[in-house]
Protein backbone atom coordinates (compact mmCIF):
# COMPACT_ATOMS: atom_id res chain seq x y z
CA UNK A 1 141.55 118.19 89.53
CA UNK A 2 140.31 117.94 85.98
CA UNK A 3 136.42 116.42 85.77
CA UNK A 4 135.57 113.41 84.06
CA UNK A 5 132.74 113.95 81.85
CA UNK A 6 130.29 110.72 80.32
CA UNK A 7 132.13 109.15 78.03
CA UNK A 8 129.93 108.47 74.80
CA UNK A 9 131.73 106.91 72.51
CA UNK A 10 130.04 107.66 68.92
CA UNK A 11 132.59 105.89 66.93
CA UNK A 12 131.75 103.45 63.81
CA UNK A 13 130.15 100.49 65.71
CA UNK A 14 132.16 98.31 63.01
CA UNK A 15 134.75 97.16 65.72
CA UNK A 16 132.99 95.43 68.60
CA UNK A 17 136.55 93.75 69.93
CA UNK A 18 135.66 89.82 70.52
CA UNK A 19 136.00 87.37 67.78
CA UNK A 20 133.27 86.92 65.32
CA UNK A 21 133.54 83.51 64.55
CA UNK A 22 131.30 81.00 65.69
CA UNK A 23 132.41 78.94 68.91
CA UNK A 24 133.19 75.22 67.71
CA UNK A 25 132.84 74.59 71.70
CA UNK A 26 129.49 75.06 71.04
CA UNK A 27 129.00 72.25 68.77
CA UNK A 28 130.68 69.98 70.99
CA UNK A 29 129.07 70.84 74.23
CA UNK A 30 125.53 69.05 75.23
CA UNK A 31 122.46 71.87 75.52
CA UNK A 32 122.99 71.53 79.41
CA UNK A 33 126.59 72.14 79.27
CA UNK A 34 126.04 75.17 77.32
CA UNK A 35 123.07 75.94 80.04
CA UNK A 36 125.44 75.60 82.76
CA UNK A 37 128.19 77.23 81.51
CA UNK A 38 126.00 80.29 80.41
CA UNK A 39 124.86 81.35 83.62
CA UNK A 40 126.54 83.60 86.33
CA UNK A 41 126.56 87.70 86.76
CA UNK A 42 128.05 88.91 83.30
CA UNK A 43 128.66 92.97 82.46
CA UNK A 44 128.15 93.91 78.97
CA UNK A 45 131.47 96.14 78.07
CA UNK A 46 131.15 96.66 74.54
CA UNK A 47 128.44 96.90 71.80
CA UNK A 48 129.04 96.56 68.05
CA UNK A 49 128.62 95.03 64.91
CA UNK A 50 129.95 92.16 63.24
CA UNK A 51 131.93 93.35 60.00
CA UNK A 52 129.47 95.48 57.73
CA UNK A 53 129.89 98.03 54.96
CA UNK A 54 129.19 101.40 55.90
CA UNK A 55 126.56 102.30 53.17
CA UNK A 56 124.54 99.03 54.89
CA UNK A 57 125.43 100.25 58.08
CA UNK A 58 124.16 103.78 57.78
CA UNK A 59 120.26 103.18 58.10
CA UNK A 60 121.00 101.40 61.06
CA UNK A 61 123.24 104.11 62.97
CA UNK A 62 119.59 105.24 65.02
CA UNK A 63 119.04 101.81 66.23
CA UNK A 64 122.52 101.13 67.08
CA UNK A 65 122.92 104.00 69.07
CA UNK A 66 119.86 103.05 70.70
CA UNK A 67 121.37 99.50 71.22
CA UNK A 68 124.30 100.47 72.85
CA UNK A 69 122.97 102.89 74.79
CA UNK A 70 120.03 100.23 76.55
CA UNK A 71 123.18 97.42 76.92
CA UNK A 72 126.94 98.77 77.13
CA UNK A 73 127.88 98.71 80.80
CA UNK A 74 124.92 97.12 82.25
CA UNK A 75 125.11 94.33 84.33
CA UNK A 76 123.48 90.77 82.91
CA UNK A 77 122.79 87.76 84.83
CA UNK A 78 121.91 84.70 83.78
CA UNK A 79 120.47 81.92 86.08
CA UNK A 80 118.50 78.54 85.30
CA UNK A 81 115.10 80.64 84.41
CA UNK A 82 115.45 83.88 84.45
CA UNK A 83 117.51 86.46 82.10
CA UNK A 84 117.66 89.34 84.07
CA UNK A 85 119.18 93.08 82.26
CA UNK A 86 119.29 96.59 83.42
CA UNK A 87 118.54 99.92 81.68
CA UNK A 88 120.51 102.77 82.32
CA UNK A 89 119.03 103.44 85.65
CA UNK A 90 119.84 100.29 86.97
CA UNK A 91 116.00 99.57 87.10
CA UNK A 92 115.61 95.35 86.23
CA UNK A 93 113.76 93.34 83.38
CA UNK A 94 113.59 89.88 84.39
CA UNK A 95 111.92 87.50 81.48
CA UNK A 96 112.08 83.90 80.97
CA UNK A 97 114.66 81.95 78.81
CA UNK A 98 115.27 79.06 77.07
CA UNK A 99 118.37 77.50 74.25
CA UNK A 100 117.55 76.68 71.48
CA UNK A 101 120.37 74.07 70.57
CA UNK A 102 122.96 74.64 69.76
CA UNK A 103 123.49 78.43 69.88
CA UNK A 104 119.85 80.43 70.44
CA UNK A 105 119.14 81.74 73.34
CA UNK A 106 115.18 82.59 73.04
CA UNK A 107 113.68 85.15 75.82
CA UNK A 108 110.07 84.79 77.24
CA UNK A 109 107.90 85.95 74.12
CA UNK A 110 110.45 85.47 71.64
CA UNK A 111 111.11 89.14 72.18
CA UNK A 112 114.59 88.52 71.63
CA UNK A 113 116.69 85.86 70.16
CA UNK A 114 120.68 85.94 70.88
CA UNK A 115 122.90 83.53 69.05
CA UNK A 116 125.66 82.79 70.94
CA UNK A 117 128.69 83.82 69.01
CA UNK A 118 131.52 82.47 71.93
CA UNK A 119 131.44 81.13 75.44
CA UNK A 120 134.20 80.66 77.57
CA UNK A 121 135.25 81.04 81.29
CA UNK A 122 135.30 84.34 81.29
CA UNK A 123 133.62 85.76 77.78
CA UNK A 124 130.40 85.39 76.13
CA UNK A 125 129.53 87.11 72.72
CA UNK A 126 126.30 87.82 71.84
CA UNK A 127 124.99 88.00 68.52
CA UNK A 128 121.48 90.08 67.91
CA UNK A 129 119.62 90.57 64.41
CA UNK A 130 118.57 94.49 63.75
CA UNK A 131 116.52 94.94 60.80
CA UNK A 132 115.57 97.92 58.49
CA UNK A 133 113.13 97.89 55.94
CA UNK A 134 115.93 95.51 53.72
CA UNK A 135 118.68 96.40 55.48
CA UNK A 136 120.11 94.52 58.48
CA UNK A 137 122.81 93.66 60.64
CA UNK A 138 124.47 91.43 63.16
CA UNK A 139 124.74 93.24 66.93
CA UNK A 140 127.49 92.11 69.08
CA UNK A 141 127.37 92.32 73.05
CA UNK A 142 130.48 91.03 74.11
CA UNK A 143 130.19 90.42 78.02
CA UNK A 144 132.86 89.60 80.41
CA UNK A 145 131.89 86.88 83.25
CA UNK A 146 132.09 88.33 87.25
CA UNK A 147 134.01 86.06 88.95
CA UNK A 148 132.70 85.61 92.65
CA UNK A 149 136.33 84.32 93.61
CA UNK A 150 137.48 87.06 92.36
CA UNK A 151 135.61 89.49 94.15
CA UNK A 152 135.89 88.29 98.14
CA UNK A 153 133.21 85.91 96.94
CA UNK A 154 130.51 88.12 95.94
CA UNK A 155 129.40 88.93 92.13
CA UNK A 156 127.09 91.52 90.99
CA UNK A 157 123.61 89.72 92.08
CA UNK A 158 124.85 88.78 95.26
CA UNK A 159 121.60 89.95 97.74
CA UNK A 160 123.62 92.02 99.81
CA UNK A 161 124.93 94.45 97.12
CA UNK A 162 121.07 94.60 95.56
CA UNK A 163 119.46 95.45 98.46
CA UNK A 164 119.37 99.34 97.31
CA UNK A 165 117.04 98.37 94.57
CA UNK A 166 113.99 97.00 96.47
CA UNK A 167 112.03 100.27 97.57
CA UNK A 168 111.38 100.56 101.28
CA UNK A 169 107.52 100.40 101.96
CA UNK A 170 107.80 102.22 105.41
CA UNK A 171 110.30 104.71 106.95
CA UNK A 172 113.37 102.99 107.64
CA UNK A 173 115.77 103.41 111.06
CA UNK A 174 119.41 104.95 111.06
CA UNK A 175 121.01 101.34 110.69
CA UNK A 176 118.72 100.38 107.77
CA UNK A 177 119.33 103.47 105.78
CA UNK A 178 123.07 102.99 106.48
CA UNK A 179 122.86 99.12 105.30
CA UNK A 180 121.18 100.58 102.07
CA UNK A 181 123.46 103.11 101.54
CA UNK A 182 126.49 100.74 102.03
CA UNK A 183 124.83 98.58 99.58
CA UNK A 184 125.20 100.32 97.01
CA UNK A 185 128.97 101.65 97.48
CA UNK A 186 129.78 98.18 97.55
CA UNK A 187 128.29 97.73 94.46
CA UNK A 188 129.32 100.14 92.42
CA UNK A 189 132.43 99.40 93.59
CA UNK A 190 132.95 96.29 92.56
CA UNK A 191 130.83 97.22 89.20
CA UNK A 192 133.98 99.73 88.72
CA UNK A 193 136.68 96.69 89.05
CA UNK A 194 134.67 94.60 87.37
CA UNK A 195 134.87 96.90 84.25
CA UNK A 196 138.48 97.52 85.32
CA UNK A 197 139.08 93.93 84.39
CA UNK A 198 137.04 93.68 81.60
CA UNK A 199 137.81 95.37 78.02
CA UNK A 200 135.77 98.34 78.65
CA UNK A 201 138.06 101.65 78.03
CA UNK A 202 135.47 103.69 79.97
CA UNK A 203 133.02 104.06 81.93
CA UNK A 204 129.48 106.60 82.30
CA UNK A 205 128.80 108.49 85.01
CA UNK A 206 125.31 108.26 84.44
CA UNK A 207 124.59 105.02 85.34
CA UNK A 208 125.98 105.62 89.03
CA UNK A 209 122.55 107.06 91.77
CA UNK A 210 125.69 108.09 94.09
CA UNK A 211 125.76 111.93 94.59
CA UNK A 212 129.37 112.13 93.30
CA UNK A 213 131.69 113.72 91.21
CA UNK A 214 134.78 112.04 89.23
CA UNK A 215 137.90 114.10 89.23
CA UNK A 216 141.08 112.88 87.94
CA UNK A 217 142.87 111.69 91.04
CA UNK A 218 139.97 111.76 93.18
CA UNK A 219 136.13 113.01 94.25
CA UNK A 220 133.77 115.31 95.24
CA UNK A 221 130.37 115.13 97.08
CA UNK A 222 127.63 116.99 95.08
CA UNK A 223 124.92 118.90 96.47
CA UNK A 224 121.87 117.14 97.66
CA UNK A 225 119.13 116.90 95.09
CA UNK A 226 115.44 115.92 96.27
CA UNK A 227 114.84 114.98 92.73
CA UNK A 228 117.87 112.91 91.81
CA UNK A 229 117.95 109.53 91.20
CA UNK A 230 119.71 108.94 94.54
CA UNK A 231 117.31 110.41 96.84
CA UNK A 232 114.75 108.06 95.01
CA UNK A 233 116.40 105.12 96.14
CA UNK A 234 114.67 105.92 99.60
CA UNK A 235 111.37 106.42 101.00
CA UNK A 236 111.27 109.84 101.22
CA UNK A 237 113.10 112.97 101.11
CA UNK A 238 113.67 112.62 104.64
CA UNK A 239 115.28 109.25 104.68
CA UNK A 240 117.01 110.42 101.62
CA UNK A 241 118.50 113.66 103.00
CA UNK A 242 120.05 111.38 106.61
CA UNK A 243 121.98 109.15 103.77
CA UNK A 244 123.07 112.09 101.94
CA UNK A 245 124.19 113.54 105.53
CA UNK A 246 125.70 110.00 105.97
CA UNK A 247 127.78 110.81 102.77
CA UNK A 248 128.59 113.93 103.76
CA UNK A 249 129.63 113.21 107.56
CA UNK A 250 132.03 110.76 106.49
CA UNK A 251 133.36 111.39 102.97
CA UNK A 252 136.58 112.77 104.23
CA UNK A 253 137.36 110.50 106.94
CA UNK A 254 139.71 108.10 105.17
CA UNK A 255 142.56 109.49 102.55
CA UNK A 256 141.57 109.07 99.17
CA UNK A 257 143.63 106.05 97.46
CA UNK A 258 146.50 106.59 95.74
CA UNK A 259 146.46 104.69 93.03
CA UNK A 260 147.02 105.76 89.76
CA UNK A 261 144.25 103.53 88.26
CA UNK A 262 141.19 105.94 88.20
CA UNK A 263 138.86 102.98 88.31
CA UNK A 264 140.95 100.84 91.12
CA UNK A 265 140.88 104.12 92.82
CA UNK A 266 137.14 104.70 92.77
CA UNK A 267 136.58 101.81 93.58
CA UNK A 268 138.93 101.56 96.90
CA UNK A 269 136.90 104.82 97.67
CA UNK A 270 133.49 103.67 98.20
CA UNK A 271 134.65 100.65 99.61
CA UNK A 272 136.39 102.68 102.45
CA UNK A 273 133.78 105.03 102.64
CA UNK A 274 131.34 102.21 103.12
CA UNK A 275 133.15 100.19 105.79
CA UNK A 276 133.44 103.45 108.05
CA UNK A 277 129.64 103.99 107.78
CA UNK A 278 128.59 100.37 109.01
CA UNK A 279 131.42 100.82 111.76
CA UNK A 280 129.74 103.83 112.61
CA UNK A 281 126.19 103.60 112.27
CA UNK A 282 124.98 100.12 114.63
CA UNK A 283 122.18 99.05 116.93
């Protein structure tokens, strides 16, 4: 089976994918409309520019890359106060935000200020301001909305696929290592169809704590690492080391999925690997 490697794709950021143009919804809609209809779980699939010549573009490459790399395939939610992103570790930044009507969306300290480019049912298009010296462009995050009908009624801040990220304070018991661990297969599995359905062409393997590795047409269960970003996830190396053994008890139990969508089939993965560790590991 051949590996798949982190995709980094260092393309001209020229070509972001969603339309440029500003939404004439916008106009029409009342500033609690466009509240409403803003907030939900979004992921952020693509990072760009708008349309830019490349001699303007060029001082900007650094910051761009920098850009995409802190937003493209992070998860975004938006709720009636808070505007709550991700880094590449998963680890949260929750700030304050208001609209500015019709199209601003200001966070807490005016540390950043988003135009809203489009909003509909199932897009939003970001628009952020990078300057240089006198040089500066447009940013584009174009986000896709997560459903929760979709998705068995769950999106990607649903408490009971988050509960990985809130650090024990005490050594935890067989069953609540096993609810963590499950956690967090069910999230990154429906992270993985979410991104399925979205625009994204890829996706990074470095923004997954799971001790895995992708192969093309299935996976593999690395070594245990005491240092990894997985084992941090628990108390302590001891906790961390009975979910890794969780892992590796069960990986093989259930046939991998054949399905020739490598995401799909990820996905259907952890999901099965999940379900046979909470049938497995009770009171």
């Amino acid at each position: 089976m051949r590996l798949i490697c982190c995709f980094w794709i260092l393309c001209m950021l020229t070509c972001c994918g969603p339309a440029v143009n500003t939404d004439r919804d916008l106009q029409a809609r009342t500033p609690r409309q466009t509240e409403k209809k803003l907030q939900g779980s979004w992921v952020v699939y693509k990072v760009g520019t708008r349309e830019a010549a490349e001699d303007r573009l060029k001082p900007l490459q650094d910051t761009l890359s920098r850009l995409r790399n802190r937003f493209e395939l992070t998860a975004l939610t938006i709720g009636p106060r808070l505007f709550i992103t991700e880094d590449s570790t998963g680890k949260q930044q929750q700030r304050t935000w208001q609209l500015l009507p019709p199209d601003m969306i200001e966070t807490k300290g005016g540390a950043e200020l988003f135009e809203i480019v489009s909003l509909s049912d199932s897009i939003l298009t970001l628009s952020l301001r990078i300057d240089n010296k006198r040089t500066h462009a447009d940013a584009l995050l174009a986000c896709y909305r997560v459903d929760p009908e979709r998705y068995e009624g769950k999106d990607l801040a649903h408490a009971s696929l988050n509960q990985w990220r809130q650090h024990p304070q005490q050594p935890e018991t067989p069953v609540q290592i096993a609810s963590r661990l499950t956690s967090l297969l069910r999230y990154d599995a429906l992270y993985l169809e979410v991104l399925n359905n979205s625009n994204s062409d890829y996706f990074n393997t470095r923004r997954f704590h799971l001790p895995f590795s992708y192969y093309n047409g299935g996976m593999g269960l690395k070594d245990f690492d005491p240092a990894s970003q997985f084992a941090a996830l628990f108390y302590d190396g001891r906790d961390a080391e009975k979910a890794y053994g969780l892992l590796k008890e069960y990986f093989n139990t259930r046939p991998y999925p054949r399905i020739e969508n490598y995401m799909q089939a990820y996905a259907g993965f952890m999901k099965n690997l999940a379900e046979v560790i909470e049938l497995n590991v009770h009171e």
